[in-house]
Protein backbone atom coordinates (compact mmCIF):
# COMPACT_ATOMS: atom_id res chain seq x y z
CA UNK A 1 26.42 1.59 -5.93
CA UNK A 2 27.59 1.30 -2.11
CA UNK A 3 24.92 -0.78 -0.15
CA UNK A 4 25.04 -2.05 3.53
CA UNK A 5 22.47 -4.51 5.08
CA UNK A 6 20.85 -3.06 7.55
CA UNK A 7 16.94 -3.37 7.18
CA UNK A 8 14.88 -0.34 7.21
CA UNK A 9 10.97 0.35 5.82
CA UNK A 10 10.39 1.83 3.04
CA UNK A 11 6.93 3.52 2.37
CA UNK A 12 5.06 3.67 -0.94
CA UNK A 13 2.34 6.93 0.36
CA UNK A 14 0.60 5.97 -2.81
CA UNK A 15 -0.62 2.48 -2.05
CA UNK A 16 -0.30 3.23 1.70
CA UNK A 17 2.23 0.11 2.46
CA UNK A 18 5.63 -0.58 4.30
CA UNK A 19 8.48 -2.82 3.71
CA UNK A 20 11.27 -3.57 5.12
CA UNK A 21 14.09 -3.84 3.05
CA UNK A 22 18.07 -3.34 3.22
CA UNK A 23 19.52 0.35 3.15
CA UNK A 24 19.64 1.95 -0.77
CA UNK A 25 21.40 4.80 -1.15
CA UNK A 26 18.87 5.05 -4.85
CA UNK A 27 14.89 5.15 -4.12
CA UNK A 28 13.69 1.48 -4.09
CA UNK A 29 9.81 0.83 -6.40
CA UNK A 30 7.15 -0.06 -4.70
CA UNK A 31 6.36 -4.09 -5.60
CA UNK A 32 2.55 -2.84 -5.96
CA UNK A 33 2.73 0.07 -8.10
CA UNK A 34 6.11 1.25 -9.09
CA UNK A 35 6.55 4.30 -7.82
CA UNK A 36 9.28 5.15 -6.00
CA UNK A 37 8.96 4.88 -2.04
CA UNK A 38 10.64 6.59 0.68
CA UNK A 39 12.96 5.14 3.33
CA UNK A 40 11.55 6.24 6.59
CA UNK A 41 13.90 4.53 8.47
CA UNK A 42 14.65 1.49 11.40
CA UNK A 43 12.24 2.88 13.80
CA UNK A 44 9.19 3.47 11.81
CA UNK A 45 5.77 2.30 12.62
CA UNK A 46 3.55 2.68 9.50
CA UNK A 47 0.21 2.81 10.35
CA UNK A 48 -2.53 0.36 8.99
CA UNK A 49 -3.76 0.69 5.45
CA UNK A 50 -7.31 2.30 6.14
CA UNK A 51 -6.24 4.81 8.34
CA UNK A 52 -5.80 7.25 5.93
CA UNK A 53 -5.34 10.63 8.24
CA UNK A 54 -2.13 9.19 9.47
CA UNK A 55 -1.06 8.07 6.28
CA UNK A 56 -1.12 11.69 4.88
CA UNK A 57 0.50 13.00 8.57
CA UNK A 58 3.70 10.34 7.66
CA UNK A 59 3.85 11.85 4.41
CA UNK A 60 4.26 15.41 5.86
CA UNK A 61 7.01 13.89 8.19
CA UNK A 62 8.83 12.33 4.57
CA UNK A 63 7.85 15.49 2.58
CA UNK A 64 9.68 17.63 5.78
CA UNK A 65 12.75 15.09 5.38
CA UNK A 66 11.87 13.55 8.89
CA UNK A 67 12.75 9.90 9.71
CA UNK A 68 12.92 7.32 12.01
CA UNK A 69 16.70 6.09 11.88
CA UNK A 70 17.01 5.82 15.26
CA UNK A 71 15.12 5.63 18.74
CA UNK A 72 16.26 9.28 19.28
CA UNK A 73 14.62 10.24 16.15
CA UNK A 74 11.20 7.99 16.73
CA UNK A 75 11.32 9.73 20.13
CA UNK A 76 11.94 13.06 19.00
CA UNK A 77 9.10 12.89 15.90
CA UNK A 78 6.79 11.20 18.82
CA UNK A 79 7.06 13.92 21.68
CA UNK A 80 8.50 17.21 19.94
CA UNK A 81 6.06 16.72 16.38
CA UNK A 82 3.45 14.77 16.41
CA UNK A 83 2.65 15.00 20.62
CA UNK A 84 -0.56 13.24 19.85
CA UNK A 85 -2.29 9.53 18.91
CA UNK A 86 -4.20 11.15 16.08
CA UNK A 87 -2.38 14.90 15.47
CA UNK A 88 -3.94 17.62 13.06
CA UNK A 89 -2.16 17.89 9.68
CA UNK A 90 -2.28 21.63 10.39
CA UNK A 91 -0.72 21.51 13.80
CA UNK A 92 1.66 18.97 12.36
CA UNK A 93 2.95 21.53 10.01
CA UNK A 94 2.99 24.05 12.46
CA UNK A 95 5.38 22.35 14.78
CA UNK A 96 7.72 21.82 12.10
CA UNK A 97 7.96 25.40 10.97
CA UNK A 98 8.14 26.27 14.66
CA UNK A 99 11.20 23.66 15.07
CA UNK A 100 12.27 24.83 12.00
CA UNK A 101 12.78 28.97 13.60
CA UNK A 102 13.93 27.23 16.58
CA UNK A 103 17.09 25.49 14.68
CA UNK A 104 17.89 28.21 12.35
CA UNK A 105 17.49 30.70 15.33
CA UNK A 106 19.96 28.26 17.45
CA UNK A 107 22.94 28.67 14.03
């Protein structure tokens, strides 16, 4: 198993928690509760524990394969996705389908 060691944070959407641990190329378990996480990438800003709303918009972004491996990325998910503090779920998902037309329309 190949591994580099660059940090990135991985999120556990279960127990609502980030880490920051070295690249895995195999889904790292969340110290808390086992389950696997999700590496969102360098740039991610989890949110705080209690704020659930955003919690659940992150895991759209993961469940959509979005991530935040570079400032271009954070920067893109910021203006072109989410566009607001506190987005809609709904209009979250929107804009991705609508990005999602927009790329396959571009091949």
């Amino acid at each position: 198993m190949k591994e580099n060691h660059h940090s990135t944070h991985w999120a556990c959407f279960d127990c609502r928690k980030s880490f920051a641990k070295t690249e895995s190329e195999t889904a790292r378990k969340c110290p808390e509760c086992a389950r696997a996480m999700t590496d969102m990438g360098a740039f991610f800003e989890p949110p705080r524990k209690l704020n659930v709303k955003r919690w659940a918009i992150m895991k759209i972004l993961a469940d959509y394969d979005y991530r935040f491996n570079t400032k271009d990325s954070f920067i893109y998910i910021q203006n072109r996705i989410l566009q607001a503090k506190n987005p809609r779920a709904a209009d979250v998902i929107e804009r991705i389908e609508l990005e999602k037309q927009l790329k396959q329309n571009d091949d």
